[in-house]
Protein backbone atom coordinates (compact mmCIF):
# COMPACT_ATOMS: atom_id res chain seq x y z
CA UNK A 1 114.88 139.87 115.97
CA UNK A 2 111.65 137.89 115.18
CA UNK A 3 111.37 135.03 114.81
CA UNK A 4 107.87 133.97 112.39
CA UNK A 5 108.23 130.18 113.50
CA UNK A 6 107.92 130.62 117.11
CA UNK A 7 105.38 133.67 116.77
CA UNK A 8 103.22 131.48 114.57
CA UNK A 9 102.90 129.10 117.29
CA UNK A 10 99.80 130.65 119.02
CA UNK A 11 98.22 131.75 115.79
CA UNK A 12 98.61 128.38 114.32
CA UNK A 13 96.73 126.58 117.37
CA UNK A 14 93.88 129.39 116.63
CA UNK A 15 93.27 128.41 113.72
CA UNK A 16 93.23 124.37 114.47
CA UNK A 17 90.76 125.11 117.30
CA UNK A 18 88.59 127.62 115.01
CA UNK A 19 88.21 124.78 112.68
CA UNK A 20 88.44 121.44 114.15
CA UNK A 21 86.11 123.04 117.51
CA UNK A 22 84.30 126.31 117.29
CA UNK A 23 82.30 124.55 116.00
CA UNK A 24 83.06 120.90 116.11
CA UNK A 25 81.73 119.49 112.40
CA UNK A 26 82.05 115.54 112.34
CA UNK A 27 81.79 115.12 108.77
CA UNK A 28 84.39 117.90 108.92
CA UNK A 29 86.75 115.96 110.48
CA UNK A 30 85.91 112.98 109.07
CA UNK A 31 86.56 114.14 105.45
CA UNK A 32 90.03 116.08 106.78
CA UNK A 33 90.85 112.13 108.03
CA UNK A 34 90.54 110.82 104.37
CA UNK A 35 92.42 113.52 103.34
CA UNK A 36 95.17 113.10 105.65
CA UNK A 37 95.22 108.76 105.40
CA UNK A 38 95.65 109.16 101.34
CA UNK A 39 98.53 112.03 101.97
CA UNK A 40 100.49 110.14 104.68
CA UNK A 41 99.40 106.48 103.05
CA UNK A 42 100.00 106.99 99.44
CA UNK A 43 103.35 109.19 99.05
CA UNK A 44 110.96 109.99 103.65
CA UNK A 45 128.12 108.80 106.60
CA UNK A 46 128.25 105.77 106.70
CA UNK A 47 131.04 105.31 109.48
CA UNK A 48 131.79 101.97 111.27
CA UNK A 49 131.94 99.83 107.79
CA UNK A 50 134.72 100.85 106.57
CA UNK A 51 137.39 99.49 108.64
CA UNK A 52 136.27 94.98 108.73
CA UNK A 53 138.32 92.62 106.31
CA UNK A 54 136.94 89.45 105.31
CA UNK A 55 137.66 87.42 108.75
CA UNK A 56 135.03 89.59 111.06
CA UNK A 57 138.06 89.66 113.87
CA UNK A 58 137.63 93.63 113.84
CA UNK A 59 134.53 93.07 115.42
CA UNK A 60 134.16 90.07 116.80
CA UNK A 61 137.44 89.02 117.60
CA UNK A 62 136.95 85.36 116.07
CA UNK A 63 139.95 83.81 114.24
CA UNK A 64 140.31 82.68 110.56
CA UNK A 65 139.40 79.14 111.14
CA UNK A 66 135.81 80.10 111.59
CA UNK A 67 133.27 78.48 109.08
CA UNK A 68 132.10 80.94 107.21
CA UNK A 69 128.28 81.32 107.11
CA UNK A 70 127.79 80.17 103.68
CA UNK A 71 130.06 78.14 101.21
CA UNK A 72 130.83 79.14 97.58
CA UNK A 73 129.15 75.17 96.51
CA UNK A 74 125.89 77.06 98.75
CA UNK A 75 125.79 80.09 96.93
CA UNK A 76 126.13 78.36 93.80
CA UNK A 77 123.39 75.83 94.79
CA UNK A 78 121.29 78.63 95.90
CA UNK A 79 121.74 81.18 92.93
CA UNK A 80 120.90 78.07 90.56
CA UNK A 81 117.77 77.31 92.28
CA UNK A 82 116.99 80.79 92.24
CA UNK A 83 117.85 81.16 88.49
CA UNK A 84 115.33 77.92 87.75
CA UNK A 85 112.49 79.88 89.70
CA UNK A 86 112.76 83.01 87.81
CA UNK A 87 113.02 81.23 84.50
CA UNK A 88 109.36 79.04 85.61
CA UNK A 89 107.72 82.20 86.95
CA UNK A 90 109.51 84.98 85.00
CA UNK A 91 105.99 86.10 83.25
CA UNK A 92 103.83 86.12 86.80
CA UNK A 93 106.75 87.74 88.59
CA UNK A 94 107.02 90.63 86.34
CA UNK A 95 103.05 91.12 86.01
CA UNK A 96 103.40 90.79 89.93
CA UNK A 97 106.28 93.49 90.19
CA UNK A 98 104.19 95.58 87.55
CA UNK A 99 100.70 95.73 89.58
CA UNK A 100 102.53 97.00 92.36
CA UNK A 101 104.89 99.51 91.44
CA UNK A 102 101.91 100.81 89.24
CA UNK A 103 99.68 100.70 93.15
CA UNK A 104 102.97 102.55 94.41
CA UNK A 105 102.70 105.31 91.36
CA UNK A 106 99.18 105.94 91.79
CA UNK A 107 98.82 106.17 95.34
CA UNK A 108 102.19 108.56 95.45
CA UNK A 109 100.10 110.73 92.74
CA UNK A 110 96.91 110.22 94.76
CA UNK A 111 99.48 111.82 98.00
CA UNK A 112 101.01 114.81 95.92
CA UNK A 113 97.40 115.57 94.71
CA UNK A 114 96.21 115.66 98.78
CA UNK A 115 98.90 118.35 99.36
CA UNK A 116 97.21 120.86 97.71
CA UNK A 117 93.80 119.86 98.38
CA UNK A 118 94.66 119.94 102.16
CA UNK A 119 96.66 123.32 101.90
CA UNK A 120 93.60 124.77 100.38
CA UNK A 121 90.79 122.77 102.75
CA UNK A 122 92.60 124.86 105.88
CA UNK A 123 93.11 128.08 104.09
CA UNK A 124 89.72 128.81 103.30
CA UNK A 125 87.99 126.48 106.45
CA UNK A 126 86.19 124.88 103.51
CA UNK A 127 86.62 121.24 103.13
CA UNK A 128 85.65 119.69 99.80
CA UNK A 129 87.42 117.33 98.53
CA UNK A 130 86.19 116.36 95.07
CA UNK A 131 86.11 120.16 93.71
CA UNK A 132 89.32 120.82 95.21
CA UNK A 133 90.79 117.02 93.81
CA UNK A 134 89.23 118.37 89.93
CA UNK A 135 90.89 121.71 90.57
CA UNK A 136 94.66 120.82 91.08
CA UNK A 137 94.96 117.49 89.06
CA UNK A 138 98.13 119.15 87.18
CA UNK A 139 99.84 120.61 90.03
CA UNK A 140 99.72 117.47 92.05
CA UNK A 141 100.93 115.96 88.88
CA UNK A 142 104.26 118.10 88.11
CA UNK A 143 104.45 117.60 92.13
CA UNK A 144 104.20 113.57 91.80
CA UNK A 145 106.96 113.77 89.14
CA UNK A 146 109.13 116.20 91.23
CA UNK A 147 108.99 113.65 94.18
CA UNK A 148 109.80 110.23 91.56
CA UNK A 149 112.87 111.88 90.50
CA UNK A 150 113.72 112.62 93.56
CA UNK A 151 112.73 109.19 94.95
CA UNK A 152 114.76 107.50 92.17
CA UNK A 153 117.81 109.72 92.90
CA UNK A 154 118.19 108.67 96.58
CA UNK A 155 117.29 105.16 95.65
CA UNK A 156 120.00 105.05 93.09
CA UNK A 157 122.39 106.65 95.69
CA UNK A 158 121.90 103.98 98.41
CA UNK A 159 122.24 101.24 95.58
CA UNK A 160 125.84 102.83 94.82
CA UNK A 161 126.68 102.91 98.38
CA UNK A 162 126.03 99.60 99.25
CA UNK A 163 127.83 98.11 96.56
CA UNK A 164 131.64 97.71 97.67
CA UNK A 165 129.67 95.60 100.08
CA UNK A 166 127.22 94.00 98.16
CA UNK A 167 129.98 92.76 95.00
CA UNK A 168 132.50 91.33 96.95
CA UNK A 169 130.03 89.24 98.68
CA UNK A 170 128.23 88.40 95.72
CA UNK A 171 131.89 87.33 94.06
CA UNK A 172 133.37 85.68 97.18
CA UNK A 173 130.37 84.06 99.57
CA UNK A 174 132.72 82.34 101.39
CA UNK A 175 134.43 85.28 102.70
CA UNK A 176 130.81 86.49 104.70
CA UNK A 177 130.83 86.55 108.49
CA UNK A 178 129.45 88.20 110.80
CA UNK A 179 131.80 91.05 110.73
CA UNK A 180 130.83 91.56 107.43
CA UNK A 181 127.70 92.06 108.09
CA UNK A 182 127.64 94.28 111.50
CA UNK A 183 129.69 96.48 109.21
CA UNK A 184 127.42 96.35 106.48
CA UNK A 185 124.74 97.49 108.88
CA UNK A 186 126.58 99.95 109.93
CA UNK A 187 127.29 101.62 106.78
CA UNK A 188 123.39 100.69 105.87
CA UNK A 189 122.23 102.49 108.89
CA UNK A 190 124.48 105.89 108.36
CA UNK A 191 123.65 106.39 104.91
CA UNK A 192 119.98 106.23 105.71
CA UNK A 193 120.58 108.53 108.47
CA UNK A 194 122.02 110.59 105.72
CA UNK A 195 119.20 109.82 103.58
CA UNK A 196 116.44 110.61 105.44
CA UNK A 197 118.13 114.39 106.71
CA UNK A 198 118.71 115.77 103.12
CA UNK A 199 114.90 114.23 102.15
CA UNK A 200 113.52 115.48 105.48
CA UNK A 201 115.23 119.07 104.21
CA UNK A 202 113.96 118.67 100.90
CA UNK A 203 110.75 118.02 101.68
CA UNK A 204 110.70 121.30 103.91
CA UNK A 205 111.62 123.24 100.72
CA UNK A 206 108.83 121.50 98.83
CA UNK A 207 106.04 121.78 101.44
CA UNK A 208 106.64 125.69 101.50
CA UNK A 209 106.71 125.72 97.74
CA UNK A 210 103.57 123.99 97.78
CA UNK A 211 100.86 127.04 98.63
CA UNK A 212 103.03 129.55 96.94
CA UNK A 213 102.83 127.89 93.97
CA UNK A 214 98.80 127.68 94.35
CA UNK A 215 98.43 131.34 95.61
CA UNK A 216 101.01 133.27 93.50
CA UNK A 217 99.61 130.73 90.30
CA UNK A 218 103.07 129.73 89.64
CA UNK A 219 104.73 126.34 88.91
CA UNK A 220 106.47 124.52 91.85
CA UNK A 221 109.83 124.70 89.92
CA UNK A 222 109.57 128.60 90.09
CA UNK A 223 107.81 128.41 93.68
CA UNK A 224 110.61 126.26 94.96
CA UNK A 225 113.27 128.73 93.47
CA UNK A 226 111.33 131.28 95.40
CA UNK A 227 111.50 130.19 98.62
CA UNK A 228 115.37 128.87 98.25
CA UNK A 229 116.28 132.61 97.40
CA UNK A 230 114.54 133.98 100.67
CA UNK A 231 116.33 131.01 102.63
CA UNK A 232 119.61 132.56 100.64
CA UNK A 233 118.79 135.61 101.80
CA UNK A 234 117.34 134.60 105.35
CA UNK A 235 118.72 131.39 106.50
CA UNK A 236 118.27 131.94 110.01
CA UNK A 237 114.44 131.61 109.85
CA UNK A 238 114.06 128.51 108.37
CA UNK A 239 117.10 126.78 110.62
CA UNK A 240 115.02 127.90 113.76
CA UNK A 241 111.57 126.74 111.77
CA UNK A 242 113.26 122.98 111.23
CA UNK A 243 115.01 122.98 114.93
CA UNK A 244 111.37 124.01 116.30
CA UNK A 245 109.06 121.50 113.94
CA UNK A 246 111.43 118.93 115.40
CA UNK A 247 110.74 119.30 119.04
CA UNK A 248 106.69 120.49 118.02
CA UNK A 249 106.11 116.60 116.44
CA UNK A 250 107.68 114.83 118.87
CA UNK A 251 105.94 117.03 121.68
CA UNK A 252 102.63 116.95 119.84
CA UNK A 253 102.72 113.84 119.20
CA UNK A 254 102.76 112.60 122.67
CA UNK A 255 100.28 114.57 124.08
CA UNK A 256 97.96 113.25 121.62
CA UNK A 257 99.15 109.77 121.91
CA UNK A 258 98.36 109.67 125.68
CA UNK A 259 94.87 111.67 124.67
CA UNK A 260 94.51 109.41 122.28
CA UNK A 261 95.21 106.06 123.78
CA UNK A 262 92.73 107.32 126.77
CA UNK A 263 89.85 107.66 124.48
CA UNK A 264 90.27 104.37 123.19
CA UNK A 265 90.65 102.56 126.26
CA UNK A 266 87.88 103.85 127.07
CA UNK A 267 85.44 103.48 123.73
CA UNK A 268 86.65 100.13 123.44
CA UNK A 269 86.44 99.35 126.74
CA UNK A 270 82.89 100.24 127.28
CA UNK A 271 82.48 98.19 123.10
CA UNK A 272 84.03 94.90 125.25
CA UNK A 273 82.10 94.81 127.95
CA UNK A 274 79.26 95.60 125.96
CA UNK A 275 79.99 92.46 123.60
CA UNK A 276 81.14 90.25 126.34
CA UNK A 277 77.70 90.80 127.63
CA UNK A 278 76.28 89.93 124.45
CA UNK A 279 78.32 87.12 124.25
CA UNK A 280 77.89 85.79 127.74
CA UNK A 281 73.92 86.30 127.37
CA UNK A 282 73.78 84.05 123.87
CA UNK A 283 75.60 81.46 126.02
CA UNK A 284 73.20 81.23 128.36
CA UNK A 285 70.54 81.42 125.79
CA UNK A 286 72.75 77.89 124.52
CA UNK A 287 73.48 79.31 121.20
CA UNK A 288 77.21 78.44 120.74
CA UNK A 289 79.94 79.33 117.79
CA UNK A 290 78.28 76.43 116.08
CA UNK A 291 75.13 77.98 115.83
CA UNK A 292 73.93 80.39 112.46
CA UNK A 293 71.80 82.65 115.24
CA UNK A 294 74.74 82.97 117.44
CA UNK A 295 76.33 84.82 114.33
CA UNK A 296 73.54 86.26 112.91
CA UNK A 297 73.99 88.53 116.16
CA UNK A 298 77.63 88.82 116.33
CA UNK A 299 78.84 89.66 113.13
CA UNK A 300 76.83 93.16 112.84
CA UNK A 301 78.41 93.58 116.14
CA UNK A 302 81.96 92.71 115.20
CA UNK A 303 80.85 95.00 112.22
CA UNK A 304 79.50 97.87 114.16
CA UNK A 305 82.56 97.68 116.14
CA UNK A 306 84.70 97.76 113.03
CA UNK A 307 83.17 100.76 111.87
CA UNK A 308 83.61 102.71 115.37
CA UNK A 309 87.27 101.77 114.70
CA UNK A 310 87.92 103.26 111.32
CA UNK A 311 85.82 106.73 112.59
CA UNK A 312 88.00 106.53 115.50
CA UNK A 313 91.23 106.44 113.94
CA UNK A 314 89.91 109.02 111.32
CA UNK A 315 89.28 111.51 114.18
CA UNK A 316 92.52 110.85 116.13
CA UNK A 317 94.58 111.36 112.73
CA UNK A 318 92.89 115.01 112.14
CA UNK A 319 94.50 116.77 114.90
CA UNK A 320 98.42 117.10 114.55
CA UNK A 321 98.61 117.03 111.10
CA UNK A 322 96.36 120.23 110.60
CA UNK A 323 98.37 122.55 113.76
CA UNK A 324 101.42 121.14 111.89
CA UNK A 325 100.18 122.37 108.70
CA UNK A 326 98.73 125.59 110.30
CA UNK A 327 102.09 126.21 111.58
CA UNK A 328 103.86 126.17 108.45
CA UNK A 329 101.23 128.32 106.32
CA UNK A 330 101.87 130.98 109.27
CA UNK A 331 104.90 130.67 108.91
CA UNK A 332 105.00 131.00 105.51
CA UNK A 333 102.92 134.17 105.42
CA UNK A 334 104.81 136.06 108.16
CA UNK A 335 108.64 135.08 106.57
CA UNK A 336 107.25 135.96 103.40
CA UNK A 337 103.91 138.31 103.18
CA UNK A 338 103.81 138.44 99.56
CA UNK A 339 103.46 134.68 99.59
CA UNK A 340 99.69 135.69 98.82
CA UNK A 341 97.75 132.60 101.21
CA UNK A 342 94.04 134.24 102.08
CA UNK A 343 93.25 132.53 104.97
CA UNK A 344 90.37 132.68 106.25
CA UNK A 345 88.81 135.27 109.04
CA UNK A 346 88.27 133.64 112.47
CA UNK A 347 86.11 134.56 114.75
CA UNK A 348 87.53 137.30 117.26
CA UNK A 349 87.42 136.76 120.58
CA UNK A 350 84.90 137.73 123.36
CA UNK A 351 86.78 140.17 125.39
């Protein structure tokens, strides 16, 4: 049996080298890093709480006589000053919460918009990002609205999980301890756990959706219908596909963290010296922090420096994220030829 996610493995890593090195474009890669900082930046059972009562000797063994960590007259005395501040501030807190859930909205809508602009960018080895940003507006629209229903759905779901903790607390402050809480953490921690599998899942779904509903000019409802019926049909594939992307990221991502961390010790190391020798030489020039020369001729340094930062980060970002992405678009189009992705034609080899 074959098996498309391991047999897109070499094919995939073709492709990242025939774009991202034969040749090497900077502007290329600079434009995939804005690409991939506004789609990573803008847009992821509880056991062991069920079994505490109210005195925390479950898991810490202390007895009843133990002062609880905060008295009923406490709570009160907080919730009232609390009440009094929301009352004072009620207009500038809700103008506050407003600005930044509508920054959170339009930076998620800036991300689902990326997805297809970056799908398409490796496809056809042509990046161009306003054209491609005008030409799927709508798609990463119904895709932004896809993900806040979604996002709302597992938000509500963790809300309703935590409260049999959260109510009784809330109704009895007296009664919290530390047991309370370990076990609250707990039950916190596994239902994220939970959480973050089904999303992780989801997502998967989604992210193959994504170019078949750009290539076969179908919505992502009817895309994502698609590709659950051939995981119906074919489950196997796409268990090995999540079991190998797990192991490829973390792999992956080490080997270019070590790469990565090399290059910088190195680029800023040679940037220190060079401004320690700047510094050192204005010093014994007797221009001091005090002095308007001294930063006359630091600051475009600090800024220059700045700069090399940003481009550097840029650059690292561009590599892991396109094989990743490369991986899954081969993927896609050996589990499913008619998926209709027109990838570009590399270069053959020099036998």
């Amino acid at each position: 049996m074959t098996w498309h996610s391991i047999d897109a493995l070499d094919t995939a890593f073709e492709r990242t080298k025939s774009v991202l090195i034969e040749p090497f474009i900077f502007w290329k890669w600079i434009k995939l890093g804005i690409i991939i900082l506004f789609l990573s930046g803008c847009g992821g059972g509880g056991g062991g709480g069920s079994n505490y009562s109210g005195t925390g000797q479950d898991f810490t063994g202390i007895s009843d006589s133990k002062e609880p960590l905060i008295t009923d007259s406490q709570f009160l005395e907080f919730r009232e000053t609390l009440t009094q501040f929301v009352d004072t501030y009620l207009i500038h807190l809700l103008l506050g919460i407003g600005f930044f859930i509508g920054i959170i909205l339009l930076l998620s809508y800036i991300s689902s918009v990326m997805e297809f602009v970056f799908v398409n960018s490796l496809v056809t080895n042509v990046v161009t990002f306003w054209a491609y940003t005008r030409q799927y507006l709508r798609q990463g629209f119904n895709l932004f609205m896809i993900r806040l229903v979604l996002g709302l759905v597992f938000l509500s779901i963790l809300i309703i999980s935590m409260l049999p903790i959260v109510l009784p607390i809330l109704n009895s402050p007296s009664d919290l301890d530390i047991g309370i809480l370990i076990g609250g953490s707990f039950l916190l921690i596994g239902i994220l756990i939970i959480l973050a599998i089904i999303d992780g899942i989801i997502r998967s779904f989604i992210n193959l959706s994504i170019p078949m509903s750009m290539y076969q000019n179908t919505g992502i409802i009817a895309a994502l219908r698609k590709v659950l019926g051939l995981f119906k049909a074919d489950w196997k594939q796409i268990i090995v596909y999540w079991v190998l992307r797990f192991f490829l990221r973390i792999i992956v991502g080490i080997i270019l963290l070590l790469a990565a961390l090399i290059i910088f010790i190195v680029v800023f190391g040679i940037v220190f010296i060079l401004g320690l020798i700047l510094y050192l030489l204005l010093s014994w020039a007797g221009l001091g922090m005090e002095d308007a020369v001294f930063w006359v001729i630091m600051a475009p340094f600090g800024l220059v420096a700045y700069v090399l930062l940003i481009v550097f980060s840029l650059l690292v970002s561009v590599p892991v994220p396109v094989f990743m992405k490369y991986h899954m678009l081969t993927f896609l189009k050996s589990w499913y030829p008619e998926s209709g992705i027109p990838f570009f034609e590399m270069v053959p080899k020099e036998q």
